[in-house]
N, C-alpha and C. Protein backbone atom coordinates (compact mmCIF):
# COMPACT_ATOMS: atom_id res chain seq x y z
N UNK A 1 -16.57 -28.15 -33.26
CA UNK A 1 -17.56 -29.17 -33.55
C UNK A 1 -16.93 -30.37 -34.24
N UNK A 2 -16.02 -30.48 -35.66
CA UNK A 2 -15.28 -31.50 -35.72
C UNK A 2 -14.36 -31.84 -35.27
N UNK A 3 -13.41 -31.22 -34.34
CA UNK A 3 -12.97 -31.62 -33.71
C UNK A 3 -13.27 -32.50 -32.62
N UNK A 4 -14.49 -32.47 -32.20
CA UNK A 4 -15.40 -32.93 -30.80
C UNK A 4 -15.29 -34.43 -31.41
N UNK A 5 -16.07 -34.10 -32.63
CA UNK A 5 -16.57 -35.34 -33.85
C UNK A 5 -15.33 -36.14 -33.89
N UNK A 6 -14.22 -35.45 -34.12
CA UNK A 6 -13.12 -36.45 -34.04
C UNK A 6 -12.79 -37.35 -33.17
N UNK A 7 -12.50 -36.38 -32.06
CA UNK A 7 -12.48 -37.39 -30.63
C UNK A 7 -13.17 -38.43 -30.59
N UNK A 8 -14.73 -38.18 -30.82
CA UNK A 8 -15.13 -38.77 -30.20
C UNK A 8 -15.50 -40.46 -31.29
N UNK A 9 -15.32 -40.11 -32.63
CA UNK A 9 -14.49 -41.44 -33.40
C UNK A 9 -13.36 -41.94 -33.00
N UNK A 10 -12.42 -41.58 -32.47
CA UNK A 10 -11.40 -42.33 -32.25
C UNK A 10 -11.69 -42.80 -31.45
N UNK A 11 -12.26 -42.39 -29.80
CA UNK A 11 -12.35 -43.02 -28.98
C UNK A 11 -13.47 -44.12 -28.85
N UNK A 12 -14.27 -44.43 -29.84
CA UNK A 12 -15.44 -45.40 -30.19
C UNK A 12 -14.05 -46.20 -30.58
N UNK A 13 -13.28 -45.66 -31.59
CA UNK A 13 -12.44 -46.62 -32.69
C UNK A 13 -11.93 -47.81 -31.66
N UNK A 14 -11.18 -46.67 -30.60
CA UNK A 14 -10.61 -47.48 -29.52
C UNK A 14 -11.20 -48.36 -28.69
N UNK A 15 -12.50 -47.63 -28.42
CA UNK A 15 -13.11 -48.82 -27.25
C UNK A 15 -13.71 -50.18 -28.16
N UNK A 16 -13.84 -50.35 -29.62
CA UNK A 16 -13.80 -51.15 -30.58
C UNK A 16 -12.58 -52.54 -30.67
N UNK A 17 -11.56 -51.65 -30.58
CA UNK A 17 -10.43 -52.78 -30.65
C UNK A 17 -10.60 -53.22 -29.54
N UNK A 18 -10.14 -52.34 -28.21
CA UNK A 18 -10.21 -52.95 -27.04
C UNK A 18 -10.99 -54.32 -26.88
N UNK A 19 -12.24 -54.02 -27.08
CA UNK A 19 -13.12 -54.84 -26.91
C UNK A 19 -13.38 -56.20 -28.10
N UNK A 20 -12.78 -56.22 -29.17
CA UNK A 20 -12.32 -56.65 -30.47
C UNK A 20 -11.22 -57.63 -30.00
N UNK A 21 -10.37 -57.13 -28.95
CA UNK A 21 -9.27 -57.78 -28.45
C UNK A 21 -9.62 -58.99 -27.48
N UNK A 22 -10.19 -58.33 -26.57
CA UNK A 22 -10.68 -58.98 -25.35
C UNK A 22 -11.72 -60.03 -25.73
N UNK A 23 -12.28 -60.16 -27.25
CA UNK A 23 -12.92 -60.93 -27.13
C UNK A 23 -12.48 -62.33 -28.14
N UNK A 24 -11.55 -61.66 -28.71
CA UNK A 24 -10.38 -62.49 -29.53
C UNK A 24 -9.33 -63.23 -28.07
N UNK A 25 -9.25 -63.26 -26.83
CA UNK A 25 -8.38 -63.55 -26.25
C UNK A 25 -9.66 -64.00 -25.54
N UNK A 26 -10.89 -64.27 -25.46
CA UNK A 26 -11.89 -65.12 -24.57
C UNK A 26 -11.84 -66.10 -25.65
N UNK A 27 -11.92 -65.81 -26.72
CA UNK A 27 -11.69 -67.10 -27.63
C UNK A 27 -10.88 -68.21 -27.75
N UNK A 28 -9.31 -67.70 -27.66
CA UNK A 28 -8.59 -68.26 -27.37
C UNK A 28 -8.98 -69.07 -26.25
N UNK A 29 -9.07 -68.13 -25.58
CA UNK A 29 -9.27 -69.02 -24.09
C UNK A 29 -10.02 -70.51 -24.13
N UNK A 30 -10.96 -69.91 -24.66
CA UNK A 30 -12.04 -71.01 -25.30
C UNK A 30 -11.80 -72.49 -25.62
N UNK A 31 -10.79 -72.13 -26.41
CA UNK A 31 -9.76 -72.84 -27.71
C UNK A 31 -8.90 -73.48 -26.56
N UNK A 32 -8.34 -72.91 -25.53
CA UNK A 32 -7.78 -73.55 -24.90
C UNK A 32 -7.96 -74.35 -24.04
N UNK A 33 -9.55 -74.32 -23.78
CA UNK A 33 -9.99 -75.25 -22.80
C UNK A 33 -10.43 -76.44 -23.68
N UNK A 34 -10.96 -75.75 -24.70
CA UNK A 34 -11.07 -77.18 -25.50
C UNK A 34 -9.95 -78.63 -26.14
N UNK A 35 -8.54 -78.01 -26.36
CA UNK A 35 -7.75 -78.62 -25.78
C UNK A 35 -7.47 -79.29 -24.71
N UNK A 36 -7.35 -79.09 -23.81
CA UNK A 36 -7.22 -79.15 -22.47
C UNK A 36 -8.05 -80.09 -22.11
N UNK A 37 -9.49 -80.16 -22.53
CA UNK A 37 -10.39 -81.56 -22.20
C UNK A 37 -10.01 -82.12 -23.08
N UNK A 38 -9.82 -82.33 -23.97
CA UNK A 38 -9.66 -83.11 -25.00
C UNK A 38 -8.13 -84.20 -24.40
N UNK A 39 -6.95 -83.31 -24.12
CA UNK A 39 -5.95 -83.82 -23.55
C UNK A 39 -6.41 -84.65 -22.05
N UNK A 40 -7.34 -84.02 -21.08
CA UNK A 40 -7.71 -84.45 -20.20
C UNK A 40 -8.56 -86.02 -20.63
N UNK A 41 -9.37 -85.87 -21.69
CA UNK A 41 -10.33 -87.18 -22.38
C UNK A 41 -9.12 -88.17 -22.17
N UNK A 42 -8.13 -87.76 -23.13
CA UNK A 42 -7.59 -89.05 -24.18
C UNK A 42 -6.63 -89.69 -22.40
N UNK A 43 -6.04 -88.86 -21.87
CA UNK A 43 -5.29 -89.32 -19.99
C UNK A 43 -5.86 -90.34 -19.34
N UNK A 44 -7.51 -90.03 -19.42
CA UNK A 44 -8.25 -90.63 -18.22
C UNK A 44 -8.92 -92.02 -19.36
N UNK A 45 -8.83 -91.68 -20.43
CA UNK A 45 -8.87 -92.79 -21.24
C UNK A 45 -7.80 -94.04 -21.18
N UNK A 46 -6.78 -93.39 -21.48
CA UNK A 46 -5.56 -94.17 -21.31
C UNK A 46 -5.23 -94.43 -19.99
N UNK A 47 -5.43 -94.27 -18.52
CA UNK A 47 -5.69 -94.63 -18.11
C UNK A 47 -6.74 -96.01 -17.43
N UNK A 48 -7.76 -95.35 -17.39
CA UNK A 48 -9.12 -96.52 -17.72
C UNK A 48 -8.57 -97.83 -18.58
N UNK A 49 -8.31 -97.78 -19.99
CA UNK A 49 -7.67 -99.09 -20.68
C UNK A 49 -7.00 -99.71 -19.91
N UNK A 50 -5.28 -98.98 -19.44
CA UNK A 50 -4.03 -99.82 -18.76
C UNK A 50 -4.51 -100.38 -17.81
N UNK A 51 -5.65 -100.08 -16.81
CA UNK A 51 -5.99 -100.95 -15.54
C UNK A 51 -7.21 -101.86 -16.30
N UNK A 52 -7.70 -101.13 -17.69
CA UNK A 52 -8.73 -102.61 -17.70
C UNK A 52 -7.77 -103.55 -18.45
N UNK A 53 -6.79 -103.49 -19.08
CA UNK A 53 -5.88 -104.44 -19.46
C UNK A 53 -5.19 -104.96 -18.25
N UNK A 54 -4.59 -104.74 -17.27
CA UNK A 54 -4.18 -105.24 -16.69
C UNK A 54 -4.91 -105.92 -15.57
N UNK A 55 -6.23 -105.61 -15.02
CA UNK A 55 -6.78 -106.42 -14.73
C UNK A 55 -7.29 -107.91 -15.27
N UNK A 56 -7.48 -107.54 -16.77
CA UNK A 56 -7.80 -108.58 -17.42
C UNK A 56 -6.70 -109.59 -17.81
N UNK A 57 -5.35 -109.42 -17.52
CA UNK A 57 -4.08 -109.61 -17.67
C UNK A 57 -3.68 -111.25 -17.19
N UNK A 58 -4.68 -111.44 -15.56
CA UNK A 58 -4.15 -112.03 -14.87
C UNK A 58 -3.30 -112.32 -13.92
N UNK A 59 -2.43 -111.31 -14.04
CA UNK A 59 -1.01 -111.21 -13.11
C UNK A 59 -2.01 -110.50 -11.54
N UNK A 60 -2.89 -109.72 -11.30
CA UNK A 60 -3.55 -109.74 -10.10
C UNK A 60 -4.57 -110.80 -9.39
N UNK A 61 -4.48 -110.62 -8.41
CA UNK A 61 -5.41 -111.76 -7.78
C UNK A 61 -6.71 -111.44 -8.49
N UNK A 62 -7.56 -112.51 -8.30
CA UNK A 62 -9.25 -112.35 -8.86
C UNK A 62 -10.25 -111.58 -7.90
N UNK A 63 -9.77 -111.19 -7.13
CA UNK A 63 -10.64 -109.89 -6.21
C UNK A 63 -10.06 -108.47 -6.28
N UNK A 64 -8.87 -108.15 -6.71
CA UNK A 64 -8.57 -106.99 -7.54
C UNK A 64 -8.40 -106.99 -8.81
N UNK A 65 -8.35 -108.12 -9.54
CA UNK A 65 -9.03 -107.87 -11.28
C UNK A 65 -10.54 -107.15 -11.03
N UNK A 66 -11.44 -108.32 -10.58
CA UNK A 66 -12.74 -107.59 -10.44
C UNK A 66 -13.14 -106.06 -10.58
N UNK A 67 -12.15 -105.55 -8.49
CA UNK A 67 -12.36 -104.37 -8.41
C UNK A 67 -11.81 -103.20 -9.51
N UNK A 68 -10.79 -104.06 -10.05
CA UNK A 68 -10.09 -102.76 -10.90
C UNK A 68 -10.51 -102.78 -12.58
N UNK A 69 -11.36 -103.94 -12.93
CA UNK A 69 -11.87 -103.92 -14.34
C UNK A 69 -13.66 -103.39 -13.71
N UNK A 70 -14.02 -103.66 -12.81
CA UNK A 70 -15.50 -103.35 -12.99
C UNK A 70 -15.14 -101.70 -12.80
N UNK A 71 -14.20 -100.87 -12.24
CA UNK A 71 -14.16 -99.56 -11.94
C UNK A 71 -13.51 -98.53 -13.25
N UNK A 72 -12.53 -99.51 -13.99
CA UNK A 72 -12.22 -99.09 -15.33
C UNK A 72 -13.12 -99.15 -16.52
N UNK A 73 -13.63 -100.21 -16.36
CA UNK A 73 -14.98 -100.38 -17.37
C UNK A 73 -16.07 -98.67 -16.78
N UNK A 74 -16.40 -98.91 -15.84
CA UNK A 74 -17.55 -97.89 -15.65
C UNK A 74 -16.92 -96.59 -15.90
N UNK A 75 -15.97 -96.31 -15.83
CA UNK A 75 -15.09 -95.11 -15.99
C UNK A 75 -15.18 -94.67 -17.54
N UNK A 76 -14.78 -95.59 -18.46
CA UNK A 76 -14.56 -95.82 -19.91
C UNK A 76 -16.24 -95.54 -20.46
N UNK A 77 -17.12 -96.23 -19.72
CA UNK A 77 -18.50 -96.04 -20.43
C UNK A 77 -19.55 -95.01 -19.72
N UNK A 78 -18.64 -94.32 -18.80
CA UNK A 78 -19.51 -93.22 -17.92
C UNK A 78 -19.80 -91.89 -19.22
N UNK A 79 -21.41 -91.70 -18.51
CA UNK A 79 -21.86 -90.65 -19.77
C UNK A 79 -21.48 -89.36 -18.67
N UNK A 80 -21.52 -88.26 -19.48
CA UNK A 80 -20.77 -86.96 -19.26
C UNK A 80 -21.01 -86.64 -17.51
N UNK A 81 -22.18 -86.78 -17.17
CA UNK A 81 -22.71 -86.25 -16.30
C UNK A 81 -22.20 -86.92 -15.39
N UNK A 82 -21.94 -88.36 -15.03
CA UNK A 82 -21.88 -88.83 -14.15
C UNK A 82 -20.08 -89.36 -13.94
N UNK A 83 -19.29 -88.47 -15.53
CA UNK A 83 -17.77 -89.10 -15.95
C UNK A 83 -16.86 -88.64 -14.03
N UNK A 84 -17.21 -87.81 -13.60
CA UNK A 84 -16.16 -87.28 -12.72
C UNK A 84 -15.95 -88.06 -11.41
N UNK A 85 -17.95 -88.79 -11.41
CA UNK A 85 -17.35 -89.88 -10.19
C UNK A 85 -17.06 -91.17 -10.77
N UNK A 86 -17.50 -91.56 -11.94
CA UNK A 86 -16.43 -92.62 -12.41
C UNK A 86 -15.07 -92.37 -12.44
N UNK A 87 -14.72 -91.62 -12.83
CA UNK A 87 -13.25 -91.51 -12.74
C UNK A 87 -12.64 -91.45 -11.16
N UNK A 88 -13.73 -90.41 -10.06
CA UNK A 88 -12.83 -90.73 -8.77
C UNK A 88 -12.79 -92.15 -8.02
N UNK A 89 -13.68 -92.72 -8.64
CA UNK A 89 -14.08 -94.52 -8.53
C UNK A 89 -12.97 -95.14 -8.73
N UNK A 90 -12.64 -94.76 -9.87
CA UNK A 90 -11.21 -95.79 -10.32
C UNK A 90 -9.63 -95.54 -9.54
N UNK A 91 -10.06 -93.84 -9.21
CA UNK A 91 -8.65 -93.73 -8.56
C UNK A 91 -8.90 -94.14 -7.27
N UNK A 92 -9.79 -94.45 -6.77
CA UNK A 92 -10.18 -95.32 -5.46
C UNK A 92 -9.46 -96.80 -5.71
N UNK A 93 -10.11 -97.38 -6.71
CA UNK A 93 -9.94 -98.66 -7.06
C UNK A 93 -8.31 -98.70 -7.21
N UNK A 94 -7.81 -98.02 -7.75
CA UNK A 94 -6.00 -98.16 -7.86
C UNK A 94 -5.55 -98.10 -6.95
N UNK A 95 -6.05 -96.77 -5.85
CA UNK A 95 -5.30 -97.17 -4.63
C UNK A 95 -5.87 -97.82 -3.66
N UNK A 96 -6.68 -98.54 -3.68
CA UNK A 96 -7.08 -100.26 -3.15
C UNK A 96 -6.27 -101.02 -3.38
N UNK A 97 -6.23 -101.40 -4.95
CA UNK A 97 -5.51 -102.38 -5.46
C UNK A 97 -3.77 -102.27 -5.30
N UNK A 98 -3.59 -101.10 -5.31
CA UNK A 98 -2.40 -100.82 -5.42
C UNK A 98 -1.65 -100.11 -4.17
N UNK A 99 -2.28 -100.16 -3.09
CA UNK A 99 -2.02 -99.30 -1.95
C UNK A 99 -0.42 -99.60 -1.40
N UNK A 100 -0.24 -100.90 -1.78
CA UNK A 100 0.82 -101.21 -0.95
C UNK A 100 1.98 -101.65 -2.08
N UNK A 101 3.30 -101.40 -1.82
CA UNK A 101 4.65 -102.10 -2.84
C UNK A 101 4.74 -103.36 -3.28
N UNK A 102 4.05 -104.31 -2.53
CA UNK A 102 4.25 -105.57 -2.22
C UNK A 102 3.02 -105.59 -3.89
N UNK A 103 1.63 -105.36 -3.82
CA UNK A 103 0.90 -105.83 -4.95
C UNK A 103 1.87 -105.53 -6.45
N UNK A 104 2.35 -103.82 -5.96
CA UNK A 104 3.19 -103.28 -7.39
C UNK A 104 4.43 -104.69 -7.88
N UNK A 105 5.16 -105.01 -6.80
CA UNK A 105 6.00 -105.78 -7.08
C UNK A 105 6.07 -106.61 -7.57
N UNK A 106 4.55 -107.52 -6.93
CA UNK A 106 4.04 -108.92 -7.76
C UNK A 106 3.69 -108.79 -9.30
N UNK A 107 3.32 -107.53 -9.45
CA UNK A 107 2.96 -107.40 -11.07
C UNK A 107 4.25 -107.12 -11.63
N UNK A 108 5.10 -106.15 -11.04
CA UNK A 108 6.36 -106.17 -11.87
C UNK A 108 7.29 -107.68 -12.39
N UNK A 109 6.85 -108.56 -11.27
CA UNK A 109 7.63 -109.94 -11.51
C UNK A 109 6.80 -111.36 -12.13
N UNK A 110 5.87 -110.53 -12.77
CA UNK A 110 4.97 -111.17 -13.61
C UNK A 110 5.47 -111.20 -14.71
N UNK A 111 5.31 -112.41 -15.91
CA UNK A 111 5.83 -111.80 -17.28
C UNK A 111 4.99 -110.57 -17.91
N UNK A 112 5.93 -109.77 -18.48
CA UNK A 112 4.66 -108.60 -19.29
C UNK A 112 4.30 -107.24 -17.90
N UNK A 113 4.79 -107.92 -16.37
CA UNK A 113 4.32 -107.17 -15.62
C UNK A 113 4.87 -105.82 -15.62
N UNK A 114 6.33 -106.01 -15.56
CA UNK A 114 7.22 -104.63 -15.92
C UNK A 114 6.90 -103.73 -16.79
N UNK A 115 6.14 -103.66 -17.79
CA UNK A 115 5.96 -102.58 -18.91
C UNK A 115 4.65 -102.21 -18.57
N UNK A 116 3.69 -103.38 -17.57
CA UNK A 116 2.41 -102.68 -17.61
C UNK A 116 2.31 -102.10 -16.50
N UNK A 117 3.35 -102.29 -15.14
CA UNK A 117 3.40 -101.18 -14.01
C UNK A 117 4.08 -99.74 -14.96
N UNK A 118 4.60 -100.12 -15.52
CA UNK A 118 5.11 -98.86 -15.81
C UNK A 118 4.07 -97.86 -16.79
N UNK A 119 3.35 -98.66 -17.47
CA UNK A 119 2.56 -97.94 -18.21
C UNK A 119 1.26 -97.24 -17.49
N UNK A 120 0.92 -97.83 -16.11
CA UNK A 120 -0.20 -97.57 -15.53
C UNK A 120 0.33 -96.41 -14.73
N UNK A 121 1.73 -96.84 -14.24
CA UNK A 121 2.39 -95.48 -13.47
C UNK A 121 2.86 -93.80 -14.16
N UNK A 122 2.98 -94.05 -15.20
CA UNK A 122 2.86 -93.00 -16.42
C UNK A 122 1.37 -92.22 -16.33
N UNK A 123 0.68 -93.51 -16.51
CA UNK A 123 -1.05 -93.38 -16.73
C UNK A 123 -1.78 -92.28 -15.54
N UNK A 124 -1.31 -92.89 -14.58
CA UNK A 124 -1.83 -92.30 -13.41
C UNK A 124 -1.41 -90.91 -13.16
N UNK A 125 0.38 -90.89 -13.45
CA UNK A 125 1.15 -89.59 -13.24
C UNK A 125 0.66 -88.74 -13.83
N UNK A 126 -0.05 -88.66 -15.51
CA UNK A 126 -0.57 -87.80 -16.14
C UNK A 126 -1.90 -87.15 -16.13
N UNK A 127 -2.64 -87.85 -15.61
CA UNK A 127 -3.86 -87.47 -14.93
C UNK A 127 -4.13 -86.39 -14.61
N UNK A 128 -3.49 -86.04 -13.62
CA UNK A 128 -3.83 -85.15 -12.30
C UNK A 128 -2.84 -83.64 -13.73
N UNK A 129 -2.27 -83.86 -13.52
CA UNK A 129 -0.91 -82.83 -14.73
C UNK A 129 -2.30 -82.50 -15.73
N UNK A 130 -2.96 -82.96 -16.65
CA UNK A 130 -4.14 -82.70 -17.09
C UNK A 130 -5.17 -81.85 -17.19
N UNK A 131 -5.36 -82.94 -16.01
CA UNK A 131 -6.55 -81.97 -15.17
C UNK A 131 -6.23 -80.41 -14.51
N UNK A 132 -5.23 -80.25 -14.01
CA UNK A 132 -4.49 -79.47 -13.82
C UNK A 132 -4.61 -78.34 -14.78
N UNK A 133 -4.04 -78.60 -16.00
CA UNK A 133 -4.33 -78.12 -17.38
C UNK A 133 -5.66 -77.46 -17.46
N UNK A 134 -6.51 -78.57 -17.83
CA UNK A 134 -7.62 -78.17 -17.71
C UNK A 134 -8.74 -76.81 -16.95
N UNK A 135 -8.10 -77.01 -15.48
CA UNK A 135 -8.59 -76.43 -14.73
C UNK A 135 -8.38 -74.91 -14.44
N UNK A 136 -7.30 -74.70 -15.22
CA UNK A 136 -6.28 -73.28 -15.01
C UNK A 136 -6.88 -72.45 -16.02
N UNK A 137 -7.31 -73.33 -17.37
CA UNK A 137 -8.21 -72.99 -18.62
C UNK A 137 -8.97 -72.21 -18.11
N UNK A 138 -9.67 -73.21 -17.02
CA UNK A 138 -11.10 -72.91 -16.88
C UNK A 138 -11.14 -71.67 -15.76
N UNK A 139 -10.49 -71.41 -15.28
CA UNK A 139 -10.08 -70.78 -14.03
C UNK A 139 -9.76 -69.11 -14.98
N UNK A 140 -8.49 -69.45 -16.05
CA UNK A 140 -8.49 -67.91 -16.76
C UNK A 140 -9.71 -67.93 -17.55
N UNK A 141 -10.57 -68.39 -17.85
CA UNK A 141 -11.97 -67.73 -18.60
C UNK A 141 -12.81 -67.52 -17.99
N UNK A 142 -12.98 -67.97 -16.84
CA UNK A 142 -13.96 -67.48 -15.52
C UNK A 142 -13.85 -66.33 -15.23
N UNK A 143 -12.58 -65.93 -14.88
CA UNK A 143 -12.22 -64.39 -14.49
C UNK A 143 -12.30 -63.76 -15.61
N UNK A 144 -11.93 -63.65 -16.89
CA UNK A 144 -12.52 -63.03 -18.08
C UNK A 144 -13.58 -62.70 -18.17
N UNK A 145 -14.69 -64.11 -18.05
CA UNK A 145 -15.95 -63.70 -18.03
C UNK A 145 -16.99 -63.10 -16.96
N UNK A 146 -16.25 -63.13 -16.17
CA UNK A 146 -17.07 -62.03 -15.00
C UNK A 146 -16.41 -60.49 -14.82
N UNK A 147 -16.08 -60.36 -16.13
CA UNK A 147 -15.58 -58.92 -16.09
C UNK A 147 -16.85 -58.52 -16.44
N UNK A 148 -17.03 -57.29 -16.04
CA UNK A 148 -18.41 -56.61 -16.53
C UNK A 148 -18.23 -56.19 -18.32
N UNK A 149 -17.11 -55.50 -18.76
CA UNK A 149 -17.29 -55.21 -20.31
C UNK A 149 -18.04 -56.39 -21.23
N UNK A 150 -17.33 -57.79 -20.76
CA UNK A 150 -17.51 -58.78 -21.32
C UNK A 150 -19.11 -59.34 -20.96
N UNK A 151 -19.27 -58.79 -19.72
CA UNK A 151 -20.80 -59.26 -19.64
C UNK A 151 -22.18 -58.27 -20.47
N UNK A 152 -21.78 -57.31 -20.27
CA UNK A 152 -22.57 -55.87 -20.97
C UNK A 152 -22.54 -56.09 -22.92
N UNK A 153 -21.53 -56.19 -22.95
CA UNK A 153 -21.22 -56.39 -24.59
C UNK A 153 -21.29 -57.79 -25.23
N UNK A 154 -21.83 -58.72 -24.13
CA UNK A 154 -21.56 -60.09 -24.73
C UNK A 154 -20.59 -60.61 -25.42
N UNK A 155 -19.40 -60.45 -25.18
CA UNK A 155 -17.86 -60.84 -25.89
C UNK A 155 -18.02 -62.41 -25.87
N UNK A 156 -18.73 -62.80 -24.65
CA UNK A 156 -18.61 -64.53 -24.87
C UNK A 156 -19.46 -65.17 -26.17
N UNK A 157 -20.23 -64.45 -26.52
CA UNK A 157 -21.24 -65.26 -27.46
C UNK A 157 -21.60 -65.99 -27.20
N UNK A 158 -22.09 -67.33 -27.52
CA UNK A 158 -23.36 -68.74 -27.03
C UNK A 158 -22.74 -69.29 -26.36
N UNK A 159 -20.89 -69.15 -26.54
CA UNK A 159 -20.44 -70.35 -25.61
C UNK A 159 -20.71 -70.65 -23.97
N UNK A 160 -21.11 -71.86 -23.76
CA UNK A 160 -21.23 -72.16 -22.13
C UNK A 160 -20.17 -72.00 -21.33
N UNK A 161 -20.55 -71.68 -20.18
CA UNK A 161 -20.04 -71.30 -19.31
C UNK A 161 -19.04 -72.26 -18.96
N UNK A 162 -17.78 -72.18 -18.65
CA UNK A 162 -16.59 -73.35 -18.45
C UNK A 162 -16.96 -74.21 -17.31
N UNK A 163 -16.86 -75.36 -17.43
CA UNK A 163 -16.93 -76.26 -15.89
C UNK A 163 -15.79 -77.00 -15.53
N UNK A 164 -14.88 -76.76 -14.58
CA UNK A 164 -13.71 -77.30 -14.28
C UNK A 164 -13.94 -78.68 -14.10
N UNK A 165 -13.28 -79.40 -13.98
CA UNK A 165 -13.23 -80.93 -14.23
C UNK A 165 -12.85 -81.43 -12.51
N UNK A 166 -13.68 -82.26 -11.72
CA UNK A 166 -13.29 -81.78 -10.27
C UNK A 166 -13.75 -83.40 -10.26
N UNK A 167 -12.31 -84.13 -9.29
CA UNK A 167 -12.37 -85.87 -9.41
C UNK A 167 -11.04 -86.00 -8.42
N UNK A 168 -11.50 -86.97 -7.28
CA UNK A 168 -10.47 -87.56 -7.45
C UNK A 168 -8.85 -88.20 -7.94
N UNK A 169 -8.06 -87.30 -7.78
CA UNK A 169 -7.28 -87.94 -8.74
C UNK A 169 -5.74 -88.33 -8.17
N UNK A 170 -6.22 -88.46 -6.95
CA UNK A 170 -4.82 -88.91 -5.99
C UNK A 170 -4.38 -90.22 -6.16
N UNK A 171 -2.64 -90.44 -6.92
CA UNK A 171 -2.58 -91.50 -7.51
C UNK A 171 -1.99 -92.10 -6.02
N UNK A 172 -2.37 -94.05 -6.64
CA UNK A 172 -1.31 -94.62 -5.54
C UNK A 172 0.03 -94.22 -5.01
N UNK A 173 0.23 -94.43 -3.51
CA UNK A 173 1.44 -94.16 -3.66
C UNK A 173 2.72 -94.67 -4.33
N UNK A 174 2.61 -96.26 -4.19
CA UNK A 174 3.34 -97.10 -4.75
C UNK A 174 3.25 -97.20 -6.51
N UNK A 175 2.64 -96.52 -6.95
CA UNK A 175 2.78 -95.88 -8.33
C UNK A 175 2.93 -94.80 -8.38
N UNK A 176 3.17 -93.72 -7.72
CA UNK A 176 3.36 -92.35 -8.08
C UNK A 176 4.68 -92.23 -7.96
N UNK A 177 5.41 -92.88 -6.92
CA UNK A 177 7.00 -92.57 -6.90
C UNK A 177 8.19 -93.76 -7.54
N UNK A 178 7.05 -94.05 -8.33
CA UNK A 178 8.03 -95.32 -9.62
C UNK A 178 8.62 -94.26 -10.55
N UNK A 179 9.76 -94.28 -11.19
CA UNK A 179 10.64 -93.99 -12.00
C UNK A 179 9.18 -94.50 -13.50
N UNK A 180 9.31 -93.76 -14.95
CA UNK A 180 9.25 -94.41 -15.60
C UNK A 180 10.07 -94.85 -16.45
């Protein structure tokens, strides 16, 4: 009889940690996605700026300032819900504006133009690397959370359900294979 009793404490003890564990490593997870947007925010931020600065710059013609400050602006002031097609807006707008070597070039031989192709080509490169980030987050806590232990025992607690970050984010070509 205590012996039974024993067993059958330890093996509570155990399915305790187990589950103690697994829900300490959904946390993390957690933790890591919250990073991960956060890194994804500040990219598509810094992004958004370098093309609304450089539209506003001058060194582009006045029909791709337009397109590329009215698409950076809406990007920068897009509320949550609607942030993912602002953002695939703008990577539209870059590779409009930027589709071809010949526009990249004219800005490089602008004064000031050289540091701001390069800064937008950085801008753009990091994006997608990000999101990327982001998405892998969201991808290992998904599968966590459709484990059944975790659904039965509630290991997630209140937190919402992860939403991968899904945009556009195919940079120009003539900025993607610039050196920075």
């Amino acid at each position: 009889m205590t012996e039974t009793l024993i067993w059958t404490v330890v093996a509570l003890i155990l399915v305790g940690v187990y589950l103690s564990w697994t829900a300490c490593r959904l946390d993390r997870l957690h933790t890591r996605i919250d990073a991960a947007r956060a890194a994804l925010d500040a990219q598509l931020l810094r992004r958004a700026s370098v093309a609304q600065e450089l539209a506003t710059s001058g060194v582009l013609d006045p029909a791709a300032s337009i397109v590329l400050y009215e698409a950076a602006h809406a990007a920068r002031q897009a509320e949550e819900d609607h942030r993912e097609v602002a953002e695939s807006e703008l990577s539209q707008a870059l590779r409009a504006v930027f589709g071809e070597a010949e526009q990249v070039e004219a800005v490089r031989e602008a004064p000031g133009g050289e540091e701001a192709a390069g800064e937008l080509a950085a801008a753009v490169r990091r994006v997608p690397m990000a999101r990327r980030f982001h998405n892998d987050a969201v991808r290992a806590a998904r599968a966590l959370r459709r484990h059944r232990k975790v659904r039965w025992f509630r290991l997630a607690g209140h937190a919402p359900f992860p939403m991968a970050f899904e945009m556009d984010d195919e940079p120009p070509v003539a900025l993607a294979d610039r050196p920075s």
